[in-house]
PDB file of N, CA and C in Angstrom:
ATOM      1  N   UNK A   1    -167.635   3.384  47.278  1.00  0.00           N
ATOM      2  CA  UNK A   1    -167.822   4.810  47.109  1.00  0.00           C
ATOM      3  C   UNK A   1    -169.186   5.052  46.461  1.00  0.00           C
ATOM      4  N   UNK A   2    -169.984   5.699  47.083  1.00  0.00           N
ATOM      5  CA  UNK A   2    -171.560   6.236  46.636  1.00  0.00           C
ATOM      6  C   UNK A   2    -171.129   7.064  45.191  1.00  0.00           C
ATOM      7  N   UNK A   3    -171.690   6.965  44.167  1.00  0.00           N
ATOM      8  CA  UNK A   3    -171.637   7.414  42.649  1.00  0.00           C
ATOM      9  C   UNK A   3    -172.715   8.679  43.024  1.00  0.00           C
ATOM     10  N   UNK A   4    -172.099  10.131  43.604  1.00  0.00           N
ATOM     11  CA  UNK A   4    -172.795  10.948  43.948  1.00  0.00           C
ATOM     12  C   UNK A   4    -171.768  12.238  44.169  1.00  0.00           C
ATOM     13  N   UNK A   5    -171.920  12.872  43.339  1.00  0.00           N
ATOM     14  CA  UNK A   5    -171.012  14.336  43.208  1.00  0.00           C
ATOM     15  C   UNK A   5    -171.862  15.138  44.063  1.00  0.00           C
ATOM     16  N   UNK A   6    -170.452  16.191  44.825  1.00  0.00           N
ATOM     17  CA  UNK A   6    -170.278  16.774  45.973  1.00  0.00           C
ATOM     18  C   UNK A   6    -171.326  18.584  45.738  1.00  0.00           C
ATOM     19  N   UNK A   7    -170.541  18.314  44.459  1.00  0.00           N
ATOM     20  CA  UNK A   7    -170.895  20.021  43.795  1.00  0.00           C
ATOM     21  C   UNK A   7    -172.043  19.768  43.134  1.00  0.00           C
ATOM     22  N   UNK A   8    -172.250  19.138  41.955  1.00  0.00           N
ATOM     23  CA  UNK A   8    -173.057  19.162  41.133  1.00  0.00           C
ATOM     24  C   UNK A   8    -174.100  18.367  41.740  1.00  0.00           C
ATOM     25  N   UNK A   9    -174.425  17.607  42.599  1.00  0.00           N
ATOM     26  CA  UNK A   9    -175.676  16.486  42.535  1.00  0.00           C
ATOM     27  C   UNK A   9    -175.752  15.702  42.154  1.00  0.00           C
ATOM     28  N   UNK A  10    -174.363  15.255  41.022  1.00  0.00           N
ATOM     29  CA  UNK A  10    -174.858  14.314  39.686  1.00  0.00           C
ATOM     30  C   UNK A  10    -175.050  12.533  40.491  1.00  0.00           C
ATOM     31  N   UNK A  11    -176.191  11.833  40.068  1.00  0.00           N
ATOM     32  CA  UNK A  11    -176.484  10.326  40.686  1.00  0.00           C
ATOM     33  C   UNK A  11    -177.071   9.548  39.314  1.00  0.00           C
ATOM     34  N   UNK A  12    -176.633   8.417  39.596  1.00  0.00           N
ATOM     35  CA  UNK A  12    -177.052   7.733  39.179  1.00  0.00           C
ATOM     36  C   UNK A  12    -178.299   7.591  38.387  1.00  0.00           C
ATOM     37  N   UNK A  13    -178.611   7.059  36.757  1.00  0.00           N
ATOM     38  CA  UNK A  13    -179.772   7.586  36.341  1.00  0.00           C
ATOM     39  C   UNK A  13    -180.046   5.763  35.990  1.00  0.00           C
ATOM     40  N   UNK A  14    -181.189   5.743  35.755  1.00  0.00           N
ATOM     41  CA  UNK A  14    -181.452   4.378  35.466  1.00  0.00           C
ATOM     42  C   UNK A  14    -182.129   3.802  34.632  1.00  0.00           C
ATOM     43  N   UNK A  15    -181.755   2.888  33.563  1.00  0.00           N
ATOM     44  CA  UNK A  15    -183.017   2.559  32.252  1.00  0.00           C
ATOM     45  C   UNK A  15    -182.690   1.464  32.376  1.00  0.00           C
ATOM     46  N   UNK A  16    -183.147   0.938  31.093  1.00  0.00           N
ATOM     47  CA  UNK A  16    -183.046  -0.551  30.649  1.00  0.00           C
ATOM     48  C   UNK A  16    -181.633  -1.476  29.774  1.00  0.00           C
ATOM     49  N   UNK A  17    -181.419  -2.303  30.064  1.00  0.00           N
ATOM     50  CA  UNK A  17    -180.353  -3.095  28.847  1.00  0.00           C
ATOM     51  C   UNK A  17    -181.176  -3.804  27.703  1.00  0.00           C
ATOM     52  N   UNK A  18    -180.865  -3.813  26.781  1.00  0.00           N
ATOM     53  CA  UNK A  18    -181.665  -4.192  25.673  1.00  0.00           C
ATOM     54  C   UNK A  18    -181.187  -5.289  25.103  1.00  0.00           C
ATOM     55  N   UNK A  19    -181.115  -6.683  24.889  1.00  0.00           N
ATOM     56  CA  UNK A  19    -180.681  -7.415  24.240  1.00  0.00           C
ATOM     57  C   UNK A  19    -181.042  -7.494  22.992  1.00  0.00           C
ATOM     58  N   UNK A  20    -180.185  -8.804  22.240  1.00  0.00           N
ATOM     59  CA  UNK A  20    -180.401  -8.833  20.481  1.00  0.00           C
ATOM     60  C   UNK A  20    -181.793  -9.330  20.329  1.00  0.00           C
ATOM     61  N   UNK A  21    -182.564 -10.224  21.428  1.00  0.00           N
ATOM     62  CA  UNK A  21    -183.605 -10.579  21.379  1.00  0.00           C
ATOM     63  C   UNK A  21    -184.996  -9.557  21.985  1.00  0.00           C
ATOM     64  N   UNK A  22    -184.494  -8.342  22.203  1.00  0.00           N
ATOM     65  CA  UNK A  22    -185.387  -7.192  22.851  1.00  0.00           C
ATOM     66  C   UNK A  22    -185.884  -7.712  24.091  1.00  0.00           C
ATOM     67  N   UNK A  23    -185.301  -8.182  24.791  1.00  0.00           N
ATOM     68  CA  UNK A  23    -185.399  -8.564  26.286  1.00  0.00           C
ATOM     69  C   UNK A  23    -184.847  -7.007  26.698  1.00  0.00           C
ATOM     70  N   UNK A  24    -185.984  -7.058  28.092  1.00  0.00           N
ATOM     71  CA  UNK A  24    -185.402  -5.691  28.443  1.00  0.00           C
ATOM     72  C   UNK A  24    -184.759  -5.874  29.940  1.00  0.00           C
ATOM     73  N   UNK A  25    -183.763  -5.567  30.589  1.00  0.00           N
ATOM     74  CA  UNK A  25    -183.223  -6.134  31.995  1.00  0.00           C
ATOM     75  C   UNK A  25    -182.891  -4.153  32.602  1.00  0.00           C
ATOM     76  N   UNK A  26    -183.153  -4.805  34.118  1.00  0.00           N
ATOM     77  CA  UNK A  26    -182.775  -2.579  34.449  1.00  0.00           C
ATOM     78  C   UNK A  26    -181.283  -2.828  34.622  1.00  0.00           C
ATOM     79  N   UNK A  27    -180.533  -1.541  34.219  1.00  0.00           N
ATOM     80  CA  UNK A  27    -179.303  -1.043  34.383  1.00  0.00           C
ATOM     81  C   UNK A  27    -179.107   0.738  35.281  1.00  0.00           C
ATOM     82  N   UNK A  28    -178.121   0.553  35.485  1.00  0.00           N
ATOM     83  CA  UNK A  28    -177.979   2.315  35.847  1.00  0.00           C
ATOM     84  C   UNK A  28    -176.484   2.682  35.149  1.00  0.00           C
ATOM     85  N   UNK A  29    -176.973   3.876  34.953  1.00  0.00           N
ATOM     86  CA  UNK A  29    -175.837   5.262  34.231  1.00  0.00           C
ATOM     87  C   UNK A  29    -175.086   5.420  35.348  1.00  0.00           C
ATOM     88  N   UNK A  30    -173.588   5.270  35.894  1.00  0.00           N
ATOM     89  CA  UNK A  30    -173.286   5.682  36.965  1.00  0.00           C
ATOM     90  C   UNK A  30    -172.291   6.958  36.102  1.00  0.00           C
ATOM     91  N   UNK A  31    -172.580   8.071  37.301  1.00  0.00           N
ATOM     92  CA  UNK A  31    -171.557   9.634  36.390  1.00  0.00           C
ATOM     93  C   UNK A  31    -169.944   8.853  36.898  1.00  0.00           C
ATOM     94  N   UNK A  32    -169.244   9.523  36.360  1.00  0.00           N
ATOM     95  CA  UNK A  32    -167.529   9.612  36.468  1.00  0.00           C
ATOM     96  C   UNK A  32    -167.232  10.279  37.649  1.00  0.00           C
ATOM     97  N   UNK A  33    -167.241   9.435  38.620  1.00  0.00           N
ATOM     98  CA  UNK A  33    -167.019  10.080  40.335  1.00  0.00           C
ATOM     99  C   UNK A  33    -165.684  10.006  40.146  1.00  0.00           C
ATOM    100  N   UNK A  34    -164.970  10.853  41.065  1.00  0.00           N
ATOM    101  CA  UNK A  34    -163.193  10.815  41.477  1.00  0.00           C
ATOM    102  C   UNK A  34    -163.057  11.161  42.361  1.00  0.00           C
ATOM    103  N   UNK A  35    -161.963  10.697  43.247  1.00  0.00           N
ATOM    104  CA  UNK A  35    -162.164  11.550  44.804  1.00  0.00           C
ATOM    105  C   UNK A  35    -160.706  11.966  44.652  1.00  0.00           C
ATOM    106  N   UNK A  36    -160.539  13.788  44.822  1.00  0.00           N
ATOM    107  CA  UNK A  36    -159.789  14.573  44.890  1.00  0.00           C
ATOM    108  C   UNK A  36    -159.670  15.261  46.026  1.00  0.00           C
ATOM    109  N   UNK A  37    -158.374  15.508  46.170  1.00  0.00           N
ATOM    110  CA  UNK A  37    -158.109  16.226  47.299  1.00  0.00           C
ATOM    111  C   UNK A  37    -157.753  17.491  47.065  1.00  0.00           C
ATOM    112  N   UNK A  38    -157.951  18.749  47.603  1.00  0.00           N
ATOM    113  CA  UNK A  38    -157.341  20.085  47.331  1.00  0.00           C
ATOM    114  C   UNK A  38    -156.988  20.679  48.568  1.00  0.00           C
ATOM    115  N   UNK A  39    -155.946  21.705  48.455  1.00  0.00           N
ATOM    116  CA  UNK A  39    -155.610  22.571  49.059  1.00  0.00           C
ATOM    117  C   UNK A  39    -156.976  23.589  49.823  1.00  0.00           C
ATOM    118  N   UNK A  40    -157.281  24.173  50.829  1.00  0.00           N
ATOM    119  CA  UNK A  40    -157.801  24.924  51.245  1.00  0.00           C
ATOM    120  C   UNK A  40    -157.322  26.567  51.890  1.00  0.00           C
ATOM    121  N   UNK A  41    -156.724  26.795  50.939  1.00  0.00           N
ATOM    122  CA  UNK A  41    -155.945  28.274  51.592  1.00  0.00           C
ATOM    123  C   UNK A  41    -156.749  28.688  52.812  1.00  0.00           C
ATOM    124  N   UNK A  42    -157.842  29.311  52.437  1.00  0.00           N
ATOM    125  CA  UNK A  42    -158.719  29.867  53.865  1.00  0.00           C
ATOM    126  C   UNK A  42    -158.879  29.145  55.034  1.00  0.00           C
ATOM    127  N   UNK A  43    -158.671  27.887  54.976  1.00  0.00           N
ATOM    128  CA  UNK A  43    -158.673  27.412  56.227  1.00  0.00           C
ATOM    129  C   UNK A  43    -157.458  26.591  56.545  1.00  0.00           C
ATOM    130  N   UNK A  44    -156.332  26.267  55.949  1.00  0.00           N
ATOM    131  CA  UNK A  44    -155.139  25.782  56.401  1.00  0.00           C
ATOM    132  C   UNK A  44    -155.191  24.283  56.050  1.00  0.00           C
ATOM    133  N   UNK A  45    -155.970  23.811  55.394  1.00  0.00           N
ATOM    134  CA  UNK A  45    -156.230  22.761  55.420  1.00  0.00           C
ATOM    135  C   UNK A  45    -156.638  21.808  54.042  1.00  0.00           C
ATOM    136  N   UNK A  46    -156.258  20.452  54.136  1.00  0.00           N
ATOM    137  CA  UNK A  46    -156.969  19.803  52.764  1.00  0.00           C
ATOM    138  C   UNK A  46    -158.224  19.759  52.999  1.00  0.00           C
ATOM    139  N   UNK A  47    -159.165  19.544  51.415  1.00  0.00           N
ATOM    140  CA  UNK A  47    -160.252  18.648  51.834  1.00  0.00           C
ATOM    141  C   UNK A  47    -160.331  17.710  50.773  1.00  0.00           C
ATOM    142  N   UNK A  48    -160.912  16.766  50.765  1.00  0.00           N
ATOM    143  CA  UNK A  48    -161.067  15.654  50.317  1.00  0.00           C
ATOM    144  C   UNK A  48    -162.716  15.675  49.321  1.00  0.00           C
ATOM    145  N   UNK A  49    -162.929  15.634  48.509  1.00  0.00           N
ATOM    146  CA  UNK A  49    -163.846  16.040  48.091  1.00  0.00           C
ATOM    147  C   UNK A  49    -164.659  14.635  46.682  1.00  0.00           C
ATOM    148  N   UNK A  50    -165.106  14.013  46.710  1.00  0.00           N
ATOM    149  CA  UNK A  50    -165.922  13.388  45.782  1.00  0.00           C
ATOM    150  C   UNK A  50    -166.577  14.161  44.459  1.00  0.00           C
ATOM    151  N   UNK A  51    -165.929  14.221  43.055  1.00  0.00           N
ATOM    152  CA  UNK A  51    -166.891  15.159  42.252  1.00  0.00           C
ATOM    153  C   UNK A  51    -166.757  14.419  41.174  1.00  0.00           C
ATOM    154  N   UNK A  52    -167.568  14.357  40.390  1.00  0.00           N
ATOM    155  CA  UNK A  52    -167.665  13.890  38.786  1.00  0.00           C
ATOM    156  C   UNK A  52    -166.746  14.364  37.814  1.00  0.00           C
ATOM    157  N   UNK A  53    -166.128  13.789  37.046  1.00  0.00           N
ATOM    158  CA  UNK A  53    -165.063  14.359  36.164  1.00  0.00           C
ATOM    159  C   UNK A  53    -165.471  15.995  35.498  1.00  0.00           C
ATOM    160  N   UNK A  54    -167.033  16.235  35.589  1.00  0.00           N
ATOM    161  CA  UNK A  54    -167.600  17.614  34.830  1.00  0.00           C
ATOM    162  C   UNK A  54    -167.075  18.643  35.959  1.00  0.00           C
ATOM    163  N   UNK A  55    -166.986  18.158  37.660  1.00  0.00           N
ATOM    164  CA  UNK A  55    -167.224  18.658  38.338  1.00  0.00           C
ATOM    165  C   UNK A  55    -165.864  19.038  38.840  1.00  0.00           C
ATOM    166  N   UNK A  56    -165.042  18.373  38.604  1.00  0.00           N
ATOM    167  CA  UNK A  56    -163.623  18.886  38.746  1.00  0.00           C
ATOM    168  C   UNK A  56    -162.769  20.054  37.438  1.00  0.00           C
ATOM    169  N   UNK A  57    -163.702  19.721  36.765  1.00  0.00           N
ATOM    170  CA  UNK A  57    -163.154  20.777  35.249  1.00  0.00           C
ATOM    171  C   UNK A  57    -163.730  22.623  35.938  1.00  0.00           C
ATOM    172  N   UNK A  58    -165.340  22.222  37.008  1.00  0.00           N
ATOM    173  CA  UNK A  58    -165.919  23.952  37.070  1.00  0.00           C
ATOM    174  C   UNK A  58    -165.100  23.985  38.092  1.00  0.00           C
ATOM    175  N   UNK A  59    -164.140  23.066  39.210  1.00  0.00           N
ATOM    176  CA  UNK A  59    -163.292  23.770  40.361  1.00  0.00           C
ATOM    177  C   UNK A  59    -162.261  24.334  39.631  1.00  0.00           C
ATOM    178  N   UNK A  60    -161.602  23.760  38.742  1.00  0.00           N
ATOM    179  CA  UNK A  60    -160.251  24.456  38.190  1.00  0.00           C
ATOM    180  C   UNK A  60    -160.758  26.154  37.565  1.00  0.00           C
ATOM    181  N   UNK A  61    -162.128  25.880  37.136  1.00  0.00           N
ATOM    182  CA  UNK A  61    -162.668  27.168  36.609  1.00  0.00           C
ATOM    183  C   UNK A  61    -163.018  28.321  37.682  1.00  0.00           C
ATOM    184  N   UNK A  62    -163.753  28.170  38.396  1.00  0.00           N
ATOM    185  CA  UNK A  62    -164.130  28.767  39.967  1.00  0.00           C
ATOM    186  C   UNK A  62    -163.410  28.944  40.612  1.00  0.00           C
ATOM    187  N   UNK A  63    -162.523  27.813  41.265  1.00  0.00           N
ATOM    188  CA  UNK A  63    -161.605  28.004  42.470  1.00  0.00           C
ATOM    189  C   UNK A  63    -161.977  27.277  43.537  1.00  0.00           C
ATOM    190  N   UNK A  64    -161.331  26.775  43.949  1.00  0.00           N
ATOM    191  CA  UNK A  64    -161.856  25.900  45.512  1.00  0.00           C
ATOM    192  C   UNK A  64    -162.615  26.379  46.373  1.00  0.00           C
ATOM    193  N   UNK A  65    -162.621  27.661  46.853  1.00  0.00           N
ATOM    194  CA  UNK A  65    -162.671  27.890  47.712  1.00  0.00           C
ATOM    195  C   UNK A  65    -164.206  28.618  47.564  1.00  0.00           C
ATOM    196  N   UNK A  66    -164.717  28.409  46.012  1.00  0.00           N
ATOM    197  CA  UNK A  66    -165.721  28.925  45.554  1.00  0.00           C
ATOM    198  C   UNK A  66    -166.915  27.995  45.692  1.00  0.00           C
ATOM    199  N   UNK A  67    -165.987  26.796  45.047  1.00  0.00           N
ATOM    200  CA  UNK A  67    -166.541  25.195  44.655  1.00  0.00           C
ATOM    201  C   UNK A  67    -167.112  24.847  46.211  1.00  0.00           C
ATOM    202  N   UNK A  68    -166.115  24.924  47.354  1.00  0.00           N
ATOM    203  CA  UNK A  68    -166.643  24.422  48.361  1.00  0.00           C
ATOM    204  C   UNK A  68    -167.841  25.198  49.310  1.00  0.00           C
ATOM    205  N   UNK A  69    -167.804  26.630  49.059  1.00  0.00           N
ATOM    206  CA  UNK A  69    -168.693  27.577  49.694  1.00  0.00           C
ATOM    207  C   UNK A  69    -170.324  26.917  48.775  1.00  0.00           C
ATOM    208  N   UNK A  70    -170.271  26.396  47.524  1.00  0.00           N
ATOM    209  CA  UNK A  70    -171.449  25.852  47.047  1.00  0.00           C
ATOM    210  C   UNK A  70    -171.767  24.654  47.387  1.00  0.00           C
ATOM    211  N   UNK A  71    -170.666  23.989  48.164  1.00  0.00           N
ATOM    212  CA  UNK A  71    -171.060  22.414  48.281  1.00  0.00           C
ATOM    213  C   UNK A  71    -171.371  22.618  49.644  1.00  0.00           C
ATOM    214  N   UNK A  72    -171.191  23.833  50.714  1.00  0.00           N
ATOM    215  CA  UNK A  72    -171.768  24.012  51.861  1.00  0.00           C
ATOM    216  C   UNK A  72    -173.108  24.611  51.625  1.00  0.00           C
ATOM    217  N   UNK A  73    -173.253  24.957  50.548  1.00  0.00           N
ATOM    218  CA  UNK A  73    -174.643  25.916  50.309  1.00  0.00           C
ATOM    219  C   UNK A  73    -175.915  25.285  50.348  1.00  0.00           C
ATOM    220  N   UNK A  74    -175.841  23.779  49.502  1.00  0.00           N
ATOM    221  CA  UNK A  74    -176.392  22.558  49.436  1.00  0.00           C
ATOM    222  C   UNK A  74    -176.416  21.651  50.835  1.00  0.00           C
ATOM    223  N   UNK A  75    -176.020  22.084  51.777  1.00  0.00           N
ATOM    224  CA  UNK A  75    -176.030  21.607  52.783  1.00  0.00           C
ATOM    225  C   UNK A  75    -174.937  20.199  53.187  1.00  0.00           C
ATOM    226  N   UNK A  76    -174.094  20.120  52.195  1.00  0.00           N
ATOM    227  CA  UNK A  76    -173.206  19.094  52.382  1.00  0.00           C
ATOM    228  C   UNK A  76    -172.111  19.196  53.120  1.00  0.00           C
ATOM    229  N   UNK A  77    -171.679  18.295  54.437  1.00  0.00           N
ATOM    230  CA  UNK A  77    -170.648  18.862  55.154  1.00  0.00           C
ATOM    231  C   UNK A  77    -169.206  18.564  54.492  1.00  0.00           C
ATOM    232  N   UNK A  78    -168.383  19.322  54.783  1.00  0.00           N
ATOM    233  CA  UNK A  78    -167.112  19.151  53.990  1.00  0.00           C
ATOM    234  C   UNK A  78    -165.433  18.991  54.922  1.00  0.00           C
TER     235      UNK A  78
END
């Protein structure tokens, strides 16, 4: 599963690991992806949706049907 929210954008950020000896090695930040499914009243249908744990807290706030009209807005098919 790509570490890449549906709504928000959120990806992967990337720095360094630091050891006790200040060796520096690259790492990445991956966000809290989940793949949820919801109801779609307006269209009869589930969808299946990839969002970051931040990103499932603004659907319960918004509404699905809000959440997904923005994740089409961004050009993402759904």
């Amino acid at each position: 599963m790509c570490a890449h929210c549906q709504l928000t954008g959120a990806r992967p950020g990337f720095g360094n690991r630091i050891s006790h000896s200040h060796r520096r090695t690259s790492r990445r930040f991956d966000p809290n992806i989940q793949q949820k499914r919801y109801w779609l009243p307006g269209e009869g249908r589930y969808v299946r949706l990839t969002l970051s744990a931040r990103a499932i807290r603004t659907v319960d706030t918004i509404g699905v049907e809000a959440a997904v009209a923005r994740i089409r807005a961004r050009g993402v098919k759904v």
